[in-house]
PDB file of N, CA and C in Angstrom:
ATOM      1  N   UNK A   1      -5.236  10.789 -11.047  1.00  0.00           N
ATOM      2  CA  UNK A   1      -4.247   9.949 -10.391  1.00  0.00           C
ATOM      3  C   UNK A   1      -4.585   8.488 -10.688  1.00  0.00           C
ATOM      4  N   UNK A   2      -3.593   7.968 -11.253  1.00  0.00           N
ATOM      5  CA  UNK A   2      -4.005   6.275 -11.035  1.00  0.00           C
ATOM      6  C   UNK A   2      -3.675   5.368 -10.068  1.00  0.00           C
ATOM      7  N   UNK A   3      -4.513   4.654  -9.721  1.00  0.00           N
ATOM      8  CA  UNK A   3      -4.261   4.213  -8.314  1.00  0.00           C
ATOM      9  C   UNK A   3      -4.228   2.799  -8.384  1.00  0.00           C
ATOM     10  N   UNK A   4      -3.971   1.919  -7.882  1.00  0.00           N
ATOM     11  CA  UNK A   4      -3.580   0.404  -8.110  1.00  0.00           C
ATOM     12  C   UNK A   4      -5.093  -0.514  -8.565  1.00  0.00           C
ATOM     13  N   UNK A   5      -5.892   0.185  -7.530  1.00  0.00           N
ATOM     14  CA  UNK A   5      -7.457  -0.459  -7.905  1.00  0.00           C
ATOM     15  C   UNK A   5      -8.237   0.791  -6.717  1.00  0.00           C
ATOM     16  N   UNK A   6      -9.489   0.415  -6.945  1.00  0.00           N
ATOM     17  CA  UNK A   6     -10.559   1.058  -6.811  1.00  0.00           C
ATOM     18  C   UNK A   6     -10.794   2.229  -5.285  1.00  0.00           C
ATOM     19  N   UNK A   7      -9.999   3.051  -5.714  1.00  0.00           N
ATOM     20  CA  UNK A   7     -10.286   3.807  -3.714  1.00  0.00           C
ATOM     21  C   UNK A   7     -11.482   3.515  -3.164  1.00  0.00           C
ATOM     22  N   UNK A   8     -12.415   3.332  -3.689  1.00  0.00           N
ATOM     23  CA  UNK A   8     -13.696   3.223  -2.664  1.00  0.00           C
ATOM     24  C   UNK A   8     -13.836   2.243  -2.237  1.00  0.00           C
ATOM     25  N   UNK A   9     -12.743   1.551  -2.270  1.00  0.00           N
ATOM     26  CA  UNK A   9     -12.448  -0.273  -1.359  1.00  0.00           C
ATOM     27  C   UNK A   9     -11.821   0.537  -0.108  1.00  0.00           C
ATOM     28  N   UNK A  10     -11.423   1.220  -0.063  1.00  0.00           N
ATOM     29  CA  UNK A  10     -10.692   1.639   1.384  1.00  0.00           C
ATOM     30  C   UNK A  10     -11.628   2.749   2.258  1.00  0.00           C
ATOM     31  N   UNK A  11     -11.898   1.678   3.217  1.00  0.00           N
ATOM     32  CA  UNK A  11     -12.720   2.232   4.144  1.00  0.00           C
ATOM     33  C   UNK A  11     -12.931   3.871   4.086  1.00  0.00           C
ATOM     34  N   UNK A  12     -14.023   4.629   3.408  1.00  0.00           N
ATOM     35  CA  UNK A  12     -14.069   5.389   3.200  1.00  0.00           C
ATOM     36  C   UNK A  12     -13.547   6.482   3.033  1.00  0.00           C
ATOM     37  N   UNK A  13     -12.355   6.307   2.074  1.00  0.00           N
ATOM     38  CA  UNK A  13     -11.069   7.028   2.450  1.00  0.00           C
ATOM     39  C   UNK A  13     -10.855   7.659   3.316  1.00  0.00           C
ATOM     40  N   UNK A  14     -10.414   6.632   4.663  1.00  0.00           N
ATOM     41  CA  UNK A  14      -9.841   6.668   6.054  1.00  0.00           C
ATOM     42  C   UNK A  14      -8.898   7.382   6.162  1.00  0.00           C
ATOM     43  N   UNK A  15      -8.908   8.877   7.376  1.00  0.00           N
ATOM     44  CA  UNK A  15      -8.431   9.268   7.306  1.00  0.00           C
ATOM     45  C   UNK A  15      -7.884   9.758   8.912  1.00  0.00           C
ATOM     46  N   UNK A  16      -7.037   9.795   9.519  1.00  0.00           N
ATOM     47  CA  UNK A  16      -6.497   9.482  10.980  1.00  0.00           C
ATOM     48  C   UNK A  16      -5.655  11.041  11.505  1.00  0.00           C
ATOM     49  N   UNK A  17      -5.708  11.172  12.963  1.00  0.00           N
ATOM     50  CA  UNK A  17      -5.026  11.809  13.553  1.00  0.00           C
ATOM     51  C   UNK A  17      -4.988  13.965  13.040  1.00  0.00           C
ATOM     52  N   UNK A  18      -6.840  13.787  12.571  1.00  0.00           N
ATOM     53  CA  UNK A  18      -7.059  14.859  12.538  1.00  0.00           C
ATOM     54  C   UNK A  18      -6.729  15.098  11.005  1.00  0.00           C
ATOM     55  N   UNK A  19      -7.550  14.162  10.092  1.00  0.00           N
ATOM     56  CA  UNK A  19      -6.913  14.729   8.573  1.00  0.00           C
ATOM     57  C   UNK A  19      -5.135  14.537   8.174  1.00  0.00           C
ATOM     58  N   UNK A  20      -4.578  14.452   9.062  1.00  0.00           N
ATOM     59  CA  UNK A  20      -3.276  14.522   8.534  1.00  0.00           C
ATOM     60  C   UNK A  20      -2.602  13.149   7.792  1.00  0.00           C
ATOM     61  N   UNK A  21      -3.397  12.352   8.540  1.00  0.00           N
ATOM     62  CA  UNK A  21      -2.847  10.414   7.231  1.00  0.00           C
ATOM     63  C   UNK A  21      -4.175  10.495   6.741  1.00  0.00           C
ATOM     64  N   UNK A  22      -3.603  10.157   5.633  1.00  0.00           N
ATOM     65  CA  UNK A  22      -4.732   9.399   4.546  1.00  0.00           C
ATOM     66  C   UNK A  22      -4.339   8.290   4.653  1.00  0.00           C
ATOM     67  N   UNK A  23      -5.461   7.487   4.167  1.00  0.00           N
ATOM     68  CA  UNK A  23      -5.516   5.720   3.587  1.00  0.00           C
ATOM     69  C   UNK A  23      -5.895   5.546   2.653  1.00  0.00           C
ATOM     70  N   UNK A  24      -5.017   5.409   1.514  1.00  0.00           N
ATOM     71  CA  UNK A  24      -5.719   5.130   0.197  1.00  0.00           C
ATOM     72  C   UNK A  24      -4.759   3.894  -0.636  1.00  0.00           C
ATOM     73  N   UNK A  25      -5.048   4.012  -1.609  1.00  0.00           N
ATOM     74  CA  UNK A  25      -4.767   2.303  -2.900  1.00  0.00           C
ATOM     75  C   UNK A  25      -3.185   3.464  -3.356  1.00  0.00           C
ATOM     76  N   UNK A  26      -2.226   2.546  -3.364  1.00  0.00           N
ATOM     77  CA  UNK A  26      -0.485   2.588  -3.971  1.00  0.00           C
ATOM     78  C   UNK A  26      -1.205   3.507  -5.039  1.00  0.00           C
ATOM     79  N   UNK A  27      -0.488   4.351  -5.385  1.00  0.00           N
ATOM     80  CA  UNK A  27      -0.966   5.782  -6.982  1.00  0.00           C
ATOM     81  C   UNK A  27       0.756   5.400  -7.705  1.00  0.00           C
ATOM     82  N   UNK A  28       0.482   4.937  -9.148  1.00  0.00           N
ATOM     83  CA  UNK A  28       1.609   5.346  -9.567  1.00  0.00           C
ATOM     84  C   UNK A  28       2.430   6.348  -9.537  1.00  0.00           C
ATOM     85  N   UNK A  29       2.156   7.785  -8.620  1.00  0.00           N
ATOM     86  CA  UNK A  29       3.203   8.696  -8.226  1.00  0.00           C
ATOM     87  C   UNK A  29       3.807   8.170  -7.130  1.00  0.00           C
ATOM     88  N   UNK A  30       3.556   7.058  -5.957  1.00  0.00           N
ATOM     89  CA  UNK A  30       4.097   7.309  -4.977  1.00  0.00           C
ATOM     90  C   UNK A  30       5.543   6.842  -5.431  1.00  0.00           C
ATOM     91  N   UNK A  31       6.035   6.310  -5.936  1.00  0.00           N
ATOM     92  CA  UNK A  31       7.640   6.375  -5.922  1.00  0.00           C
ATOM     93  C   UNK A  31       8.121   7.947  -5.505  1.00  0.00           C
ATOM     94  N   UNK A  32       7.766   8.932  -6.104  1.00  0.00           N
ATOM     95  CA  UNK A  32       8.105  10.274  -5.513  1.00  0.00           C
ATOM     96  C   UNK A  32       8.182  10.297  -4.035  1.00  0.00           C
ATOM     97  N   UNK A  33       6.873  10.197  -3.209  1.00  0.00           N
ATOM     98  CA  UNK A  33       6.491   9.854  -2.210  1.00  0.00           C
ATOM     99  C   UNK A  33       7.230   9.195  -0.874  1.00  0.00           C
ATOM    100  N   UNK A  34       8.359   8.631  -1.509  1.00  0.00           N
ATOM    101  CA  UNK A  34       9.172   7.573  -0.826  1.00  0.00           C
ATOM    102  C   UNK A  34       8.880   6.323  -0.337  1.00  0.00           C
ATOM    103  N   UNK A  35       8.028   5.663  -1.234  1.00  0.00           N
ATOM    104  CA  UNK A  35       7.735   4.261  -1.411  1.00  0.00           C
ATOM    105  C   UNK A  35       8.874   3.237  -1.169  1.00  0.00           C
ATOM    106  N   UNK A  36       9.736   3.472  -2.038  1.00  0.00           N
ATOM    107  CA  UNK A  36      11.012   2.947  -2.163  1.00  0.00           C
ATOM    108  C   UNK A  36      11.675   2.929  -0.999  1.00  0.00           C
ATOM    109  N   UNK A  37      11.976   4.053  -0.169  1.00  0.00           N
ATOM    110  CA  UNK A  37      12.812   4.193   1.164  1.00  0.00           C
ATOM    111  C   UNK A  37      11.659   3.756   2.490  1.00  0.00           C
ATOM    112  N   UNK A  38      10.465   3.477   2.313  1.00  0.00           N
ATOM    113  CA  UNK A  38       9.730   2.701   2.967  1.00  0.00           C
ATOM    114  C   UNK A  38       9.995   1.612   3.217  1.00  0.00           C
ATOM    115  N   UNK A  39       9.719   0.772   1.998  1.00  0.00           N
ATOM    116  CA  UNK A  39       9.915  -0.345   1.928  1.00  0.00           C
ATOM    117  C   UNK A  39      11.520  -1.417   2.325  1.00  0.00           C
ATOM    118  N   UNK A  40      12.632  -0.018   2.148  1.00  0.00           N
ATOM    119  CA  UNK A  40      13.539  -0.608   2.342  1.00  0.00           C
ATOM    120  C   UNK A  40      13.863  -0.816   4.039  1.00  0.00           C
ATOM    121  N   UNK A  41      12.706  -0.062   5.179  1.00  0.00           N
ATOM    122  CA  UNK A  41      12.675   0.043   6.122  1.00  0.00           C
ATOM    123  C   UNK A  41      12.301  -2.084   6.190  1.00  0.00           C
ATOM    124  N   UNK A  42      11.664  -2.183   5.571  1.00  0.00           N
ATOM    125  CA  UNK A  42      11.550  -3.457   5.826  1.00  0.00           C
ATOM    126  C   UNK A  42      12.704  -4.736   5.585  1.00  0.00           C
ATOM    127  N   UNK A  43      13.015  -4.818   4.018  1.00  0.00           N
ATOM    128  CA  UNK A  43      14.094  -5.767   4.020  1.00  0.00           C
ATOM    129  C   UNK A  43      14.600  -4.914   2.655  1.00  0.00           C
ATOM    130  N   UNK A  44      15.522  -5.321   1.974  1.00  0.00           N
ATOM    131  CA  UNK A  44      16.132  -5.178   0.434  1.00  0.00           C
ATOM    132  C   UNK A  44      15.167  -4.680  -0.386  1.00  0.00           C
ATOM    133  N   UNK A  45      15.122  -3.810  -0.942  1.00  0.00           N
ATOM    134  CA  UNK A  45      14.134  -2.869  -1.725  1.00  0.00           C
ATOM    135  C   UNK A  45      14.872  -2.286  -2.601  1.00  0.00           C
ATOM    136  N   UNK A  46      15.608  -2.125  -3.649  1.00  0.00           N
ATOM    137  CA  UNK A  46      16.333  -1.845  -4.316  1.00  0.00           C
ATOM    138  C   UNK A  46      15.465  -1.590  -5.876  1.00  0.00           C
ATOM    139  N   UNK A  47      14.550  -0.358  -6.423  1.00  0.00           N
ATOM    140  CA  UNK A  47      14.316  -0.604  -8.011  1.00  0.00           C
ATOM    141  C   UNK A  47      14.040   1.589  -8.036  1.00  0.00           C
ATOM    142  N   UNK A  48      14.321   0.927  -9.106  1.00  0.00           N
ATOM    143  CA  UNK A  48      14.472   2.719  -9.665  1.00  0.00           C
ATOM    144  C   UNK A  48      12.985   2.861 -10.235  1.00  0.00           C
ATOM    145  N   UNK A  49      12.510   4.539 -10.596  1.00  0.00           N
ATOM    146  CA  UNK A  49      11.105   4.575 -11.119  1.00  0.00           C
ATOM    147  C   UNK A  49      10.628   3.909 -11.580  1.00  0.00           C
ATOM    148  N   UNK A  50      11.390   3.719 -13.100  1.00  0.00           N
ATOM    149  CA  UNK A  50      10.769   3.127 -14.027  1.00  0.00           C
ATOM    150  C   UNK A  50      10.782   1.808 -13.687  1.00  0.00           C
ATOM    151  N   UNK A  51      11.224   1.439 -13.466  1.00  0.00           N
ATOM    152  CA  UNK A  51      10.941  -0.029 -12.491  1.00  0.00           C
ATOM    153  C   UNK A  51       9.794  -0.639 -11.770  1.00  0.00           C
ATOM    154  N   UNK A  52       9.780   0.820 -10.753  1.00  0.00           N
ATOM    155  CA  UNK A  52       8.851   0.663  -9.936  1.00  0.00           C
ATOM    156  C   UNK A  52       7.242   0.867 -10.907  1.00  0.00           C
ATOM    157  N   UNK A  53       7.337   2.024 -12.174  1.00  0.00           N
ATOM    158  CA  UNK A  53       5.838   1.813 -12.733  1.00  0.00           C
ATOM    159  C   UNK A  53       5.540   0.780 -13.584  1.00  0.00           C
ATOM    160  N   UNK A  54       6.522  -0.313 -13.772  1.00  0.00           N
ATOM    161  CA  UNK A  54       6.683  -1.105 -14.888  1.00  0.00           C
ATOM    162  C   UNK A  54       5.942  -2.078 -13.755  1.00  0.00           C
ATOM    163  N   UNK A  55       6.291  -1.941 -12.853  1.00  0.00           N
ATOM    164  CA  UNK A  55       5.817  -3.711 -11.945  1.00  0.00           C
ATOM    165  C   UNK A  55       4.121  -3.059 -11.306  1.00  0.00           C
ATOM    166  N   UNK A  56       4.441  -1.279 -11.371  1.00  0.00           N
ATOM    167  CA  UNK A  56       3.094  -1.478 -11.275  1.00  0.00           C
ATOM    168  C   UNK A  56       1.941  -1.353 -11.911  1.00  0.00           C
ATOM    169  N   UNK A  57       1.979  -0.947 -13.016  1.00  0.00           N
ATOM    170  CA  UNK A  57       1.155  -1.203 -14.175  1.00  0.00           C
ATOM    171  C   UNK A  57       0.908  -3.081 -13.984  1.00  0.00           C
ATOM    172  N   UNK A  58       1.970  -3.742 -14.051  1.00  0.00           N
ATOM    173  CA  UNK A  58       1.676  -4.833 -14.170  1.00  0.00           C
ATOM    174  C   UNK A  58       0.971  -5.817 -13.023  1.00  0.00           C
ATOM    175  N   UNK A  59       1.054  -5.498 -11.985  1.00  0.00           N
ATOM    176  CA  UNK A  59      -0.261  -5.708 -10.200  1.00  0.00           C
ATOM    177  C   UNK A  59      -1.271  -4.897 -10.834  1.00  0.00           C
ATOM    178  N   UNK A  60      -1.469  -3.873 -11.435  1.00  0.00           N
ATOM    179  CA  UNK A  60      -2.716  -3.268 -11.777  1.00  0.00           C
ATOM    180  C   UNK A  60      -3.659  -4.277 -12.643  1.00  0.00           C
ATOM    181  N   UNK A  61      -2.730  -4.495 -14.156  1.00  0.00           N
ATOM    182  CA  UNK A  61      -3.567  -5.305 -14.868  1.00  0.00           C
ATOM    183  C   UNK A  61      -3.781  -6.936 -14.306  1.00  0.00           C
ATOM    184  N   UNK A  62      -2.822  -7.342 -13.827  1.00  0.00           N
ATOM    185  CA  UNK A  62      -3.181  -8.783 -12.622  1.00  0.00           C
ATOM    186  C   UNK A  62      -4.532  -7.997 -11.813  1.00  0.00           C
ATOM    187  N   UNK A  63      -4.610  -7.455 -11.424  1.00  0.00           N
ATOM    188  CA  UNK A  63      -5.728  -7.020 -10.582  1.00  0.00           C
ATOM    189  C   UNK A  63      -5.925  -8.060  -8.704  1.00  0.00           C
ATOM    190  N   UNK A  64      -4.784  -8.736  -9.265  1.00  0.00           N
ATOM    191  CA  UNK A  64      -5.029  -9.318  -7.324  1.00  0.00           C
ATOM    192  C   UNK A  64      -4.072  -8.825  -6.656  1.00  0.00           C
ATOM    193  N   UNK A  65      -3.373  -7.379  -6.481  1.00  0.00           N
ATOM    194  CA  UNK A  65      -3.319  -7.152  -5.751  1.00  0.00           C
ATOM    195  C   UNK A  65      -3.677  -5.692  -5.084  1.00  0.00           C
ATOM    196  N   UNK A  66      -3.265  -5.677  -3.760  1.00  0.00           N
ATOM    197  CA  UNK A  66      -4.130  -4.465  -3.014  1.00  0.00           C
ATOM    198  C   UNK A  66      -3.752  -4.001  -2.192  1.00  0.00           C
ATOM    199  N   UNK A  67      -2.576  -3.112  -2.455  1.00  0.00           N
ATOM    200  CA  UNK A  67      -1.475  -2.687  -1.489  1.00  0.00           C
ATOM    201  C   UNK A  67      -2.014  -0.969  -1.041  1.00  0.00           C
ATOM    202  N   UNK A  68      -1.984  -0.710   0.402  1.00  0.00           N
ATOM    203  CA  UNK A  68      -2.536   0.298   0.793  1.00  0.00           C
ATOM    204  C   UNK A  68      -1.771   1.196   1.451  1.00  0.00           C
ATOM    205  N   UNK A  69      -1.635   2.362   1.389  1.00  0.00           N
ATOM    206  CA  UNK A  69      -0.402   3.161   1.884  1.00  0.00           C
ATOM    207  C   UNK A  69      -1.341   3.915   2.508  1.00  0.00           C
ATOM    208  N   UNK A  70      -0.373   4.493   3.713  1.00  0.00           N
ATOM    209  CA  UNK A  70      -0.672   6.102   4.505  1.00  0.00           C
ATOM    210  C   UNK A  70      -0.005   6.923   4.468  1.00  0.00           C
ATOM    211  N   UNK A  71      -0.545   8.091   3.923  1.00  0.00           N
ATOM    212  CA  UNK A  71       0.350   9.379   3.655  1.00  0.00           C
ATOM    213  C   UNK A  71       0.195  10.225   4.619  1.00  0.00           C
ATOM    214  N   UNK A  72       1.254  10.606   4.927  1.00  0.00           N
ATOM    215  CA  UNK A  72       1.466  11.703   5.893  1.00  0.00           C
ATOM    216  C   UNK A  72       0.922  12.954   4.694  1.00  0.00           C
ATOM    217  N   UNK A  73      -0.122  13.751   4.843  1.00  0.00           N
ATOM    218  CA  UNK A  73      -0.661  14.745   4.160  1.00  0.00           C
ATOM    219  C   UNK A  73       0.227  16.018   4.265  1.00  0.00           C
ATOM    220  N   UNK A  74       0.502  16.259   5.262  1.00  0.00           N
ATOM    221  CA  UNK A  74       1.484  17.584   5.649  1.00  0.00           C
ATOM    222  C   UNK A  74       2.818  17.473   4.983  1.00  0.00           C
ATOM    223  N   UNK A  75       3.454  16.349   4.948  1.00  0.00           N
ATOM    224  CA  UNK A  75       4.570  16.239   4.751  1.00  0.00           C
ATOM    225  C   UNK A  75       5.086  15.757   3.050  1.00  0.00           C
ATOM    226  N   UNK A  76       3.660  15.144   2.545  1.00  0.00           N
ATOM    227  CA  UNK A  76       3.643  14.633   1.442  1.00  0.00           C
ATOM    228  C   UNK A  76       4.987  13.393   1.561  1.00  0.00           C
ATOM    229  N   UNK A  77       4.038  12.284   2.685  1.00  0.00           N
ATOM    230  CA  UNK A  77       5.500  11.470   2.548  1.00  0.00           C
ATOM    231  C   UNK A  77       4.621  10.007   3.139  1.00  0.00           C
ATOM    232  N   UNK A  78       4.816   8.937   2.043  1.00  0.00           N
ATOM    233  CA  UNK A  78       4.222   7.499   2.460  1.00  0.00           C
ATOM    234  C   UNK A  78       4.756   7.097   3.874  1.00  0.00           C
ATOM    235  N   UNK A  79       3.638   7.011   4.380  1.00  0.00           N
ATOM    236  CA  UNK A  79       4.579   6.588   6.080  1.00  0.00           C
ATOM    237  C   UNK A  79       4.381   5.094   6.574  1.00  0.00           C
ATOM    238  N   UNK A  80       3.315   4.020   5.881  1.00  0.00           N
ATOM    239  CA  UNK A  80       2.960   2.954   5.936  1.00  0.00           C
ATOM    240  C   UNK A  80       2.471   2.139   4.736  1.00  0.00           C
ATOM    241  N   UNK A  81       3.000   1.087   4.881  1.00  0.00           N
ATOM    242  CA  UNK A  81       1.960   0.374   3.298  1.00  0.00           C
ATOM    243  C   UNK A  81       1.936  -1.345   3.949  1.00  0.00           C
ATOM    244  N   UNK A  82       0.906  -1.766   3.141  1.00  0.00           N
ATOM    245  CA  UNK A  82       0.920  -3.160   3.357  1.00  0.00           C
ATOM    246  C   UNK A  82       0.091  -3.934   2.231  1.00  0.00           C
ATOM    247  N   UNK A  83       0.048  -4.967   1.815  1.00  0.00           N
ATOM    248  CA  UNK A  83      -0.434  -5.021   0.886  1.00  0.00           C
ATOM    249  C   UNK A  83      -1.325  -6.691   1.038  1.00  0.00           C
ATOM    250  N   UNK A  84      -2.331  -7.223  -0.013  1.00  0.00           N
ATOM    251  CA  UNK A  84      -2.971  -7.889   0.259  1.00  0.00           C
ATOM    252  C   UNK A  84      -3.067  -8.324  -1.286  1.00  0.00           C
ATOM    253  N   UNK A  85      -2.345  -9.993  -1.319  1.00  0.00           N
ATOM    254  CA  UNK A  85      -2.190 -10.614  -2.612  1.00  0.00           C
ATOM    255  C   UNK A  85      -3.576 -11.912  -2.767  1.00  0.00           C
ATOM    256  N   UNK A  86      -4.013 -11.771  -3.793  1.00  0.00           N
ATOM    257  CA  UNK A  86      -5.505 -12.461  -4.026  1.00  0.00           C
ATOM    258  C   UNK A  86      -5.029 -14.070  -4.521  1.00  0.00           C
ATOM    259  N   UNK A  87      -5.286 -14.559  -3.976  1.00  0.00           N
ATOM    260  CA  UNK A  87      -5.088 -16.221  -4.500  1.00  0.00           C
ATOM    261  C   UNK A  87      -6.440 -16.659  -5.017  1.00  0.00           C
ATOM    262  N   UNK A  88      -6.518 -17.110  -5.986  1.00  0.00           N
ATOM    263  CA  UNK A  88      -7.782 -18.354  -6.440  1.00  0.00           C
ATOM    264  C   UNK A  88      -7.263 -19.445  -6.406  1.00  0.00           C
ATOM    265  N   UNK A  89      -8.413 -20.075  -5.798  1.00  0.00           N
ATOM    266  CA  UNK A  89      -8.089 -21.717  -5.244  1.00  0.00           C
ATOM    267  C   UNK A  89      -9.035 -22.986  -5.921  1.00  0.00           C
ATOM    268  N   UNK A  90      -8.936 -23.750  -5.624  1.00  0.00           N
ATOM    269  CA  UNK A  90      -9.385 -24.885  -5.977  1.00  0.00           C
ATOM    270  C   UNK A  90      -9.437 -25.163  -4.404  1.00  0.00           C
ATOM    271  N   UNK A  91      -9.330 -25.408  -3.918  1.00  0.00           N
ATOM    272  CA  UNK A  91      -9.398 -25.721  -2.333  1.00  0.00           C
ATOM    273  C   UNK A  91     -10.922 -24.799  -1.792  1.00  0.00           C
ATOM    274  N   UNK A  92     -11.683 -25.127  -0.977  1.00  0.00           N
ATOM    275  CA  UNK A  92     -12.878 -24.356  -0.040  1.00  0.00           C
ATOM    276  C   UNK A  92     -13.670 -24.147  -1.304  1.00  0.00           C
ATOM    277  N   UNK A  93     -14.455 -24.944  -2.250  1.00  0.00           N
ATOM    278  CA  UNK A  93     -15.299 -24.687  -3.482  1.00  0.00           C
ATOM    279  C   UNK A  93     -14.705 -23.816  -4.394  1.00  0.00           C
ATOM    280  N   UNK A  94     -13.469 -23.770  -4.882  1.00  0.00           N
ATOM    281  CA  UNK A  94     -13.175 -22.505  -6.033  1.00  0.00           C
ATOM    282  C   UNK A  94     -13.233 -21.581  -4.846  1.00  0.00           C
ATOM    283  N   UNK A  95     -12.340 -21.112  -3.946  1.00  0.00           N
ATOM    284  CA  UNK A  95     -12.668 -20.301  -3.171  1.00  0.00           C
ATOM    285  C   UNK A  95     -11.462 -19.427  -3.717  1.00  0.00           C
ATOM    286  N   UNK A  96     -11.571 -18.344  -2.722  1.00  0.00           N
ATOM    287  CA  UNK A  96     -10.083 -17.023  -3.042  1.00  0.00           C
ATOM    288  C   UNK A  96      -9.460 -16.870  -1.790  1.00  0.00           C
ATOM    289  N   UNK A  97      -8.167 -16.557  -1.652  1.00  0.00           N
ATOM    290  CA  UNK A  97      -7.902 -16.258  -0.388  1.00  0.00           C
ATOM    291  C   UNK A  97      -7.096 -15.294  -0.469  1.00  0.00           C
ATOM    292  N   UNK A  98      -6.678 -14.550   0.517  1.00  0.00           N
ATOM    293  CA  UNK A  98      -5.929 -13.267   0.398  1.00  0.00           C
ATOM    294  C   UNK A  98      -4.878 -13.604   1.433  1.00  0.00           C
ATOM    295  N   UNK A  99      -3.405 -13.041   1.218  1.00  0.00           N
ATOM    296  CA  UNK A  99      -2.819 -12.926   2.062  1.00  0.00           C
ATOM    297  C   UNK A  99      -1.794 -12.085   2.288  1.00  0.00           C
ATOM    298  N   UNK A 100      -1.620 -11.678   3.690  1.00  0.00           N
ATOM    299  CA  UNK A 100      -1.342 -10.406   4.141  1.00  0.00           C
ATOM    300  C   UNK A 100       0.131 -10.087   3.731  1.00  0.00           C
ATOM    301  N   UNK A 101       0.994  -9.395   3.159  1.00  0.00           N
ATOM    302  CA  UNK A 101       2.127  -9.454   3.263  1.00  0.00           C
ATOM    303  C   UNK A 101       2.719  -7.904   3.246  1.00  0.00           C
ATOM    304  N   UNK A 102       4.348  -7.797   3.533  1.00  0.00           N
ATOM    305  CA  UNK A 102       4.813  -6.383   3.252  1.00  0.00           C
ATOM    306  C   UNK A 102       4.192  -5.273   3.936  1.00  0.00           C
ATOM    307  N   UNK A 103       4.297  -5.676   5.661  1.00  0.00           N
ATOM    308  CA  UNK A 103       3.677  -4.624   6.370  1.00  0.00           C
ATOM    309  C   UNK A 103       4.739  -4.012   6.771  1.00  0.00           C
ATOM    310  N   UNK A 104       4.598  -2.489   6.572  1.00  0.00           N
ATOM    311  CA  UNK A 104       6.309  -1.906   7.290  1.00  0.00           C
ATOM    312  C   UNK A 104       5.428  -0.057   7.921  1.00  0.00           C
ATOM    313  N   UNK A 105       5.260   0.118   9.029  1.00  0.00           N
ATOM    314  CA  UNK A 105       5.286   1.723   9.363  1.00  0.00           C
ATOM    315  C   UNK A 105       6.712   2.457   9.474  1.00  0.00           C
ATOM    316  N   UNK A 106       6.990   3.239   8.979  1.00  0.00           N
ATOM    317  CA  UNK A 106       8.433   4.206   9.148  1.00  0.00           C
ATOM    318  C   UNK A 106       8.062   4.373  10.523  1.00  0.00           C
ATOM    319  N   UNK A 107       9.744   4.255  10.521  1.00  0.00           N
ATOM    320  CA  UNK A 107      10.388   4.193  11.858  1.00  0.00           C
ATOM    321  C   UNK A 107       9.868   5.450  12.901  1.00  0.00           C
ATOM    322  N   UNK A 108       9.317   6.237  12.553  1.00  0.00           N
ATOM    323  CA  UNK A 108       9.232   7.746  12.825  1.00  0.00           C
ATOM    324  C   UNK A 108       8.358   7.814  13.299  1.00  0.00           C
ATOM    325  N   UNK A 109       7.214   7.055  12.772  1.00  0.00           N
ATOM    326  CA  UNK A 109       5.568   7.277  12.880  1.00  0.00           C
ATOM    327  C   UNK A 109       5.167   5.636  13.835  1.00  0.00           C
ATOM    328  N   UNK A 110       6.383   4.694  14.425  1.00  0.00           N
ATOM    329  CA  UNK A 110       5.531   3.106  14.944  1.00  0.00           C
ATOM    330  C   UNK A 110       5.414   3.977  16.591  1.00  0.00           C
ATOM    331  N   UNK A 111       4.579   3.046  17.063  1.00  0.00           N
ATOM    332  CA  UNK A 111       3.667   3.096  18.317  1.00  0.00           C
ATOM    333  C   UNK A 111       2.701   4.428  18.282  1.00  0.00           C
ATOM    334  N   UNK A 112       2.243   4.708  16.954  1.00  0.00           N
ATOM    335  CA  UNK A 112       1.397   5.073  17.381  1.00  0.00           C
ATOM    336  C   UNK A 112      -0.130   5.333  16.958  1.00  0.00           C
ATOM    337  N   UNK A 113       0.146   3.804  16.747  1.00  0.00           N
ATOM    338  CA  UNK A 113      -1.178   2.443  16.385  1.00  0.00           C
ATOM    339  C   UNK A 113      -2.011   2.641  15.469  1.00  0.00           C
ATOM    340  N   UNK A 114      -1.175   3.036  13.891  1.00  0.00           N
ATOM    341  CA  UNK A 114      -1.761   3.620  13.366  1.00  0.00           C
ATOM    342  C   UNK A 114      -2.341   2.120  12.308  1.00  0.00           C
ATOM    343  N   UNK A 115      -1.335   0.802  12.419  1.00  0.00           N
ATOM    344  CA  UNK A 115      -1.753  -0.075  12.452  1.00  0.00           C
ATOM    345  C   UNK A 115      -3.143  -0.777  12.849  1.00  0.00           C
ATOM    346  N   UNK A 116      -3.835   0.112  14.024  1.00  0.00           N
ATOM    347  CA  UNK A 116      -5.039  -0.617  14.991  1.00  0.00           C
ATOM    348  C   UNK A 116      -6.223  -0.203  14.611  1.00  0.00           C
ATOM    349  N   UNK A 117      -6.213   1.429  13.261  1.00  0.00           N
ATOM    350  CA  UNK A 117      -7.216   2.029  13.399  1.00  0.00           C
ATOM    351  C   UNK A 117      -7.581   1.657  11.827  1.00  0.00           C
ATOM    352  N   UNK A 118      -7.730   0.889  11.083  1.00  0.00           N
ATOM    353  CA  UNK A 118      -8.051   0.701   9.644  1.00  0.00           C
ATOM    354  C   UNK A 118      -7.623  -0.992   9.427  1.00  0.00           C
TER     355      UNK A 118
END
């Protein structure tokens, strides 16, 4: 499986509510997954597969970013993602900063804080 960057950045592939969510790094399969109808839970999300592996091959080879999904295991279905874009700065000594963006839980799965535990 290829995965956006390195799974063993995610807290030991975290896994919630008795095995059934995983936490792992965006896999170029999740478009199957319903990545797409996730995201549109949030705002305008509109791109077809090949689309979707074209932009992500291309965050892969950028390498700053670090978008993390939860899969519903049973259901084989992305139920959360959020992602974390790497800035290099000139500001704070050549410092880096990250920032948080594109947090969305399906509608199905909010309150129940799956946000609080990873």
């Amino acid at each position: 499986m290829t995965f956006l960057f390195a799974p063993e950045l995610v807290i030991n592939n975290a896994t919630y509510n008795n095995n059934e969510i995983a936490f792992r790094p965006l896999s170029i399969n999740d478009y199957d997954l319903g990545f797409s109808e996730l995201l549109q839970q949030l705002t305008v999300a509109k791109f077809d597969k090949t689309q979707f592996e074209q932009r992500f091959m291309e965050m892969k080879k950028d390498g700053t970013y670090y978008i993390v999904i939860a899969e519903d295991l049973i259901k084989k279905k992305i139920i959360a993602t959020g992602t974390i874009a790497v800035e290099k700065k000139f500001l704070r000594d050549c410092g880096t900063c990250g920032h948080i963006e594109d947090i969305v839980v399906d509608s199905t799965y909010r309150g129940k804080n799956l946000g609080l535990k990873y």
